[in-house]
Protein backbone atom coordinates (compact mmCIF):
# COMPACT_ATOMS: atom_id res chain seq x y z
CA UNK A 1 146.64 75.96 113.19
CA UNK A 2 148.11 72.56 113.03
CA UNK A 3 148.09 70.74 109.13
CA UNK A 4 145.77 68.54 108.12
CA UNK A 5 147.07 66.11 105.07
CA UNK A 6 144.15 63.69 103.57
CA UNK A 7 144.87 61.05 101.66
CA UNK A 8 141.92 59.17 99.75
CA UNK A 9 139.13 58.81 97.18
CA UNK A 10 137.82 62.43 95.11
CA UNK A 11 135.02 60.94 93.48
CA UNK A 12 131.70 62.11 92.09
CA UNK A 13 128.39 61.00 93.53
CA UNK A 14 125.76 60.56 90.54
CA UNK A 15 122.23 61.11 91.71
CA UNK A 16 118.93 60.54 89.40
CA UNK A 17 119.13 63.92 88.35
CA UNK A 18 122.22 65.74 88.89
CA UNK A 19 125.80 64.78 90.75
CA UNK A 20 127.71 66.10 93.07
CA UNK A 21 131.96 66.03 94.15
CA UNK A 22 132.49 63.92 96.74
CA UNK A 23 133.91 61.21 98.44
CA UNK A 24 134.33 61.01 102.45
CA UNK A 25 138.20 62.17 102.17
CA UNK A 26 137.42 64.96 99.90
CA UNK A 27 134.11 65.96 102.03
CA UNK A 28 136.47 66.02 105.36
CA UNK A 29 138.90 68.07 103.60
CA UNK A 30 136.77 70.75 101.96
CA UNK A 31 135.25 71.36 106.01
CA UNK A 32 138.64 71.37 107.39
CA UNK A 33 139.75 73.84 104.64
CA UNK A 34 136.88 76.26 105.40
CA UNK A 35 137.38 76.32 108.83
CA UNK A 36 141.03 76.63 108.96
CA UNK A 37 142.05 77.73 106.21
CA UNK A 38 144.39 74.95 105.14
CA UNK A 39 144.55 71.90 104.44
CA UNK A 40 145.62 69.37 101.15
CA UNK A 41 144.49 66.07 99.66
CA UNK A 42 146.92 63.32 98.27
CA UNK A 43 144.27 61.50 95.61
CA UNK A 44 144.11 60.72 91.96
CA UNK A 45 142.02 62.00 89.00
CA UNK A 46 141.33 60.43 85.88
CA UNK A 47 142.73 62.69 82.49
CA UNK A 48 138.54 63.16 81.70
CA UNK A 49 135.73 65.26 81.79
CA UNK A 50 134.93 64.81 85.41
CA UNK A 51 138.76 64.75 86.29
CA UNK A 52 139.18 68.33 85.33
CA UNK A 53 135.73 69.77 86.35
CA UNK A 54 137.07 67.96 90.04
CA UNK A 55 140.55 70.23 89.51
CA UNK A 56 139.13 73.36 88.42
CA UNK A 57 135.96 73.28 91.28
CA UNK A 58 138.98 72.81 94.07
CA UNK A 59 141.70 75.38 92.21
CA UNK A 60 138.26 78.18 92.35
CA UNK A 61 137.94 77.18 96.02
CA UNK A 62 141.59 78.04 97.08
CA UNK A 63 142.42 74.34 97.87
CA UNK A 64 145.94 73.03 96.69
CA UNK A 65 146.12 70.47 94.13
CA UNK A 66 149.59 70.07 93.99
CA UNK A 67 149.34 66.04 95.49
CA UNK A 68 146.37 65.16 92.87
CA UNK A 69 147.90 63.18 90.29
CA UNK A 70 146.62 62.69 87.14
CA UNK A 71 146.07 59.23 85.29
CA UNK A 72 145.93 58.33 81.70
CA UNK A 73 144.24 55.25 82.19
CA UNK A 74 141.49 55.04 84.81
CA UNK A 75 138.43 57.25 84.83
CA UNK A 76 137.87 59.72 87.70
CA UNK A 77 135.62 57.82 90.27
CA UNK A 78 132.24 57.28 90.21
CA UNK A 79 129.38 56.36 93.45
CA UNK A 80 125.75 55.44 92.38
CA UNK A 81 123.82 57.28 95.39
CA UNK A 82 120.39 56.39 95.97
CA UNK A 83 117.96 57.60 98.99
CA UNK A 84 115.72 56.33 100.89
CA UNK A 85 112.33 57.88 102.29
CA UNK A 86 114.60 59.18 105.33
CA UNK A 87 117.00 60.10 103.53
CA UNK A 88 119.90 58.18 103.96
CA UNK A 89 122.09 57.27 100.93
CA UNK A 90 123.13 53.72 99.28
CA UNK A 91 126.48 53.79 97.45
CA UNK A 92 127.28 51.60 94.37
CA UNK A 93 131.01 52.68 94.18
CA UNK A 94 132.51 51.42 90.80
CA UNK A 95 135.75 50.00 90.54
CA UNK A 96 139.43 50.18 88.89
CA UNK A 97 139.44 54.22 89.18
CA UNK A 98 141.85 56.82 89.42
CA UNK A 99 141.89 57.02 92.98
CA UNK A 100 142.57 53.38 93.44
CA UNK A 101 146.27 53.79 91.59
CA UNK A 102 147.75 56.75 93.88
CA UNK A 103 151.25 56.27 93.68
CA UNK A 104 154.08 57.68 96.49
CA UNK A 105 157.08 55.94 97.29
CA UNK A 106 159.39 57.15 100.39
CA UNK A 107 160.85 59.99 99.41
CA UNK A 108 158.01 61.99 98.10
CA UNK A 109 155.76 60.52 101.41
CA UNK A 110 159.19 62.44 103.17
CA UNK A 111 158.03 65.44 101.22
CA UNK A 112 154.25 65.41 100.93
CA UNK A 113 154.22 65.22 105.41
CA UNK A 114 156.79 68.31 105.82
CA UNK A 115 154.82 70.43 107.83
CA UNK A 116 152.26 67.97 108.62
CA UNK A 117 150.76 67.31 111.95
CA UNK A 118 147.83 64.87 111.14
CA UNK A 119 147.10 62.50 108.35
CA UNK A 120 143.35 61.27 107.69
CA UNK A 121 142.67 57.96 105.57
CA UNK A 122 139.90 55.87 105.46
CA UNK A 123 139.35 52.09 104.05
CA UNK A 124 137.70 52.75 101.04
CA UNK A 125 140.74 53.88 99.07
CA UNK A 126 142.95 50.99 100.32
CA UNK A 127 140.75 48.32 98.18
CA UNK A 128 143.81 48.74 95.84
CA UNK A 129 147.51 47.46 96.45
CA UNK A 130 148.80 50.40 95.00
CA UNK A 131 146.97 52.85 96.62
CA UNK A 132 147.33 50.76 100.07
CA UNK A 133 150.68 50.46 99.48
CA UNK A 134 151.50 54.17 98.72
CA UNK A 135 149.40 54.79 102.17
CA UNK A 136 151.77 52.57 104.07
CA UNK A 137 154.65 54.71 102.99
CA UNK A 138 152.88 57.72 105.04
CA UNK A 139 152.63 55.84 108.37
CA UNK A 140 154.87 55.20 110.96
CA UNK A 141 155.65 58.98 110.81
CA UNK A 142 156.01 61.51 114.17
CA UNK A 143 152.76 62.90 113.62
CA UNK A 144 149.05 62.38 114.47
CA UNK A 145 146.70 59.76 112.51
CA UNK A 146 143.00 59.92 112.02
CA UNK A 147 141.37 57.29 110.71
CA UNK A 148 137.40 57.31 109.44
CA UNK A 149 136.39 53.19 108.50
CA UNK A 150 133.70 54.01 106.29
CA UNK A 151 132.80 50.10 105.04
CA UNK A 152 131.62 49.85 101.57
CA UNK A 153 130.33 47.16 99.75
CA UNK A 154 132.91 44.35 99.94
CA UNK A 155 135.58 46.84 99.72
CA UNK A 156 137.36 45.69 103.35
CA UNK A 157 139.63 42.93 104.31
CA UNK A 158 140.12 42.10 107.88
CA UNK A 159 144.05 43.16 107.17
CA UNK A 160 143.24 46.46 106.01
CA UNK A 161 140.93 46.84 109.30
CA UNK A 162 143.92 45.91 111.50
CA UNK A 163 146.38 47.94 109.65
CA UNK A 164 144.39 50.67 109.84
CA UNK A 165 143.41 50.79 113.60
CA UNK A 166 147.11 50.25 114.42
CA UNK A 167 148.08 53.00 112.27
CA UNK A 168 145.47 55.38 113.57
CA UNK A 169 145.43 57.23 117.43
CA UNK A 170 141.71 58.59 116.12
CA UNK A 171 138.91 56.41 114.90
CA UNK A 172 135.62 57.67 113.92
CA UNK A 173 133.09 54.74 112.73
CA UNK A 174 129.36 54.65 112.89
CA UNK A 175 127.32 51.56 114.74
CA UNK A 176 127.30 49.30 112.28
CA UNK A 177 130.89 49.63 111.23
CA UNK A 178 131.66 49.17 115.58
CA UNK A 179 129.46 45.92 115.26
CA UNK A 180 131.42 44.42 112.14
CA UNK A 181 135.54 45.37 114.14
CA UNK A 182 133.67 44.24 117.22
CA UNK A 183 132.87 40.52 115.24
CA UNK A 184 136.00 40.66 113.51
CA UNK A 185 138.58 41.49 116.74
CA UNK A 186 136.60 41.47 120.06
CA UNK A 187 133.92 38.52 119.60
CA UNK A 188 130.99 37.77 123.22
CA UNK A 189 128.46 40.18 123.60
CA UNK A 190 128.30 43.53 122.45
CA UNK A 191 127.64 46.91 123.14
CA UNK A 192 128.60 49.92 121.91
CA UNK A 193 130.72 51.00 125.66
CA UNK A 194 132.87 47.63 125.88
CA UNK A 195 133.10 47.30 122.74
CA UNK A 196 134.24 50.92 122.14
CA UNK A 197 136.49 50.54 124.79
CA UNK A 198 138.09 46.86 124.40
CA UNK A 199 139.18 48.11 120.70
CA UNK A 200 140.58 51.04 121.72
CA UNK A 201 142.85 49.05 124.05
CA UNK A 202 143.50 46.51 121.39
CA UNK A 203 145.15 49.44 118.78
CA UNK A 204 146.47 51.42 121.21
CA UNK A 205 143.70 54.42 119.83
CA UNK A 206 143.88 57.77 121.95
CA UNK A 207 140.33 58.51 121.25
CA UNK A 208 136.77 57.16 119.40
CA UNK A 209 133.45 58.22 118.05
CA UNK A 210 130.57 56.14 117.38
CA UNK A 211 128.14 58.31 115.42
CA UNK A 212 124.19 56.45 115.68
CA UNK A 213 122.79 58.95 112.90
CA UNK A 214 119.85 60.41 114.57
CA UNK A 215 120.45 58.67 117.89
CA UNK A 216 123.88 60.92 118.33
CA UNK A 217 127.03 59.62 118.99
CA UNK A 218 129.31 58.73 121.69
CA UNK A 219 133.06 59.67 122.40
CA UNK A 220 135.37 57.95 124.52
CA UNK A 221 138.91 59.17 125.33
CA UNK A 222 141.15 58.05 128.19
CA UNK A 223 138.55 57.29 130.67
CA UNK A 224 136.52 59.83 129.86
CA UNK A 225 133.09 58.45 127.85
CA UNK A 226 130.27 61.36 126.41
CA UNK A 227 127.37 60.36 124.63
CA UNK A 228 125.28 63.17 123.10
CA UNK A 229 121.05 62.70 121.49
CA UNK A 230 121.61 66.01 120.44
CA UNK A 231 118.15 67.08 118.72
CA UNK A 232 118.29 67.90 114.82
CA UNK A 233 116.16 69.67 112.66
CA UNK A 234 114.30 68.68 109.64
CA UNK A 235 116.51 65.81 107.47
CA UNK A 236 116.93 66.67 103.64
CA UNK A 237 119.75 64.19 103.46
CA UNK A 238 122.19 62.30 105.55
CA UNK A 239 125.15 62.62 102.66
CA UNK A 240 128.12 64.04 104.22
CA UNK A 241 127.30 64.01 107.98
CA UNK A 242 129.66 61.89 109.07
CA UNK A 243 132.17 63.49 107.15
CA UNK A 244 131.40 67.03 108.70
CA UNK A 245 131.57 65.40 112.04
CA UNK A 246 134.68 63.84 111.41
CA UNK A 247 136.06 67.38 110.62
CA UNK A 248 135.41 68.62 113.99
CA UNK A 249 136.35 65.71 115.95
CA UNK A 250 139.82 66.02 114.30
CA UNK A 251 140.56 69.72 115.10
CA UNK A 252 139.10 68.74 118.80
CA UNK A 253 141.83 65.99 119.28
CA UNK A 254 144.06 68.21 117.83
CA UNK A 255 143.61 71.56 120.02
CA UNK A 256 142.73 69.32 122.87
CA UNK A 257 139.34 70.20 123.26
CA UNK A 258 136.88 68.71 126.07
CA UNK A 259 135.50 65.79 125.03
CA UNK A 260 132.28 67.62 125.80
CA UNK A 261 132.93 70.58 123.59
CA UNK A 262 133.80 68.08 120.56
CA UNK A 263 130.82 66.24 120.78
CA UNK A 264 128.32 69.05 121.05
CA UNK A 265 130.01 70.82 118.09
CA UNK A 266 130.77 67.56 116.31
CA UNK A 267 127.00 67.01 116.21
CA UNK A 268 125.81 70.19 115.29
CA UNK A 269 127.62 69.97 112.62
CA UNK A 270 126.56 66.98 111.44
CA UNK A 271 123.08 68.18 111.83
CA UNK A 272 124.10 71.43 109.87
CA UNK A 273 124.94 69.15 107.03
CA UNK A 274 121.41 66.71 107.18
CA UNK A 275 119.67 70.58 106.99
CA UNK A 276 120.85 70.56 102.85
CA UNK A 277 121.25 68.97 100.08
CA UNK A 278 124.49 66.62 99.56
CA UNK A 279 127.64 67.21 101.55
CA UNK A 280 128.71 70.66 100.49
CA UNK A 281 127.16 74.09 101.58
CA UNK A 282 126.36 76.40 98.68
CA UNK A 283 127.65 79.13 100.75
CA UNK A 284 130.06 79.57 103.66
CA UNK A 285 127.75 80.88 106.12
CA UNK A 286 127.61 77.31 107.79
CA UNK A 287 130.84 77.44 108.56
CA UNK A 288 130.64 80.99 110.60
CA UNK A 289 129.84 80.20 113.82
CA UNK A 290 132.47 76.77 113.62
CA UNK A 291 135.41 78.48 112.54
CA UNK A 292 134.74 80.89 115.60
CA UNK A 293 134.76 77.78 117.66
CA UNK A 294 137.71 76.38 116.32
CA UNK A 295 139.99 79.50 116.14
CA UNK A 296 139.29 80.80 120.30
């Protein structure tokens, strides 16, 4: 099975009640590591309570945590999630965190890609110089790049989104986030096919998903386009769908699934994760009838 690097935000999302690990990079990672079996995240942890409880929850999963690094002066990262009646989560990320200080030069990006075949990064993480600048050191490399723009707040610049899409041959991004690149680098009138397809031209990206929450997604590769309304069941919570879709769309590109096969599984998935609470299954049963999928 090809390696899967990840390089981003481990945060903790704070609910009313309770809180949960998370963070899109760390969500992605924890799927691709159950279904594979590998996988390891380049982020940064603040030297605190919620630093070490993050460390010790991925050592007792089997996850490497070799590239975490470990800061004595910003707190582990924090998200403010609230729901609405559907479901669906608002994020009040706070700033000035570990995660926004991850520091690689060269020669340790030389090492941390050995054996790599595809880094994932998002946006989110890059609202930093450092930690944009310790990303840049990982690009331009002979191996495959996924990135997932997951806008937040005002945490963007239209630099970062160019960077990024040139950097990446996979791009997953939900509607809204297609509309914003789409005002930013396309401009007329949109829709989600042309406007899908004139980005992917402009960046030079292999393939593209456009997830529409409970309207599906669509994929476009080459000139291949699917779109899939794939039914779901009852909602708990939308936290962590797009992440486990992302997952599966990455090992698709990667073992060169159909684009049909992606998007079906990619979905289910997704709809897997909307079934439960927050973005993590308590158990690994979820994961059973994927990681068949994924290792034929």
């Amino acid at each position: 099975m090809n390696k899967i690097a990840v390089f981003g935000e481990i945060l903790f999302d704070i609910y009313a009640n309770s809180k949960s690990l998370g963070g899109a990079p760390f969500n992605f990672l924890y799927h691709i590591n159950r279904l594979t079996g590998s996988g390891g995240i380049i982020s940064r942890v603040g030297k605190d309570e919620l630093g070490n409880e993050a460390l010790n929850f991925l050592t007792s999963k089997g996850l490497i945590t070799d590239t975490i690094q470990i800061d004595n002066e910003h707190e582990t990262g924090i998200a403010n999630v609230t729901l609405d009646e559907k479901g669906v989560p608002t994020f009040m990320i706070e700033e000035d965190k570990a995660y926004d200080f991850i520091n690689i030069d060269e020669k340790r990006s030389v090492e941390i890609l050995k054996d790599v075949a595809c880094l994932y990064f998002g946006t989110l993480a890059q609202r930093n110089d450092v930690s944009r600048k310790s990303l840049q050191t990982l690009f331009n490399k002979p191996i495959k790049y996924f990135c997932d723009i997951n806008i937040r707040q005002k945490f963007y610049t239209k630099e970062i989104l160019s960077d990024s899409l040139k950097s990446a041959d996979v791009v997953k991004l939900n509607l809204d986030e297609l509309r914003l690149l789409d005002e930013l680098f396309i401009g007329g009138q949109f829709d989600v096919y042309s406007g899908s397809k004139k980005l992917m031209e402009k960046f030079g990206i292999e393939m593209l998903a456009v997830t529409k929450g409970m309207e599906g997604s669509s994929l476009f590769r080459g000139n291949e386009t699917v779109n899939n309304r794939q039914k779901r069941g009852s909602v708990v919570d939308t936290v962590g769908a797009g992440d486990a879709f992302a997952a599966i769309l990455c090992l698709g590109f990667l073992n060169n699934w159909e684009l049909s096969k992606i998007s079906l599984l990619a979905n289910e998935f997704a709809g897997q994760i909307c079934m439960i609470n927050g973005a993590l299954p308590k158990d690994n049963k979820i994961y059973i009838h994927f990681r068949q999928e994924v290792q034929k």
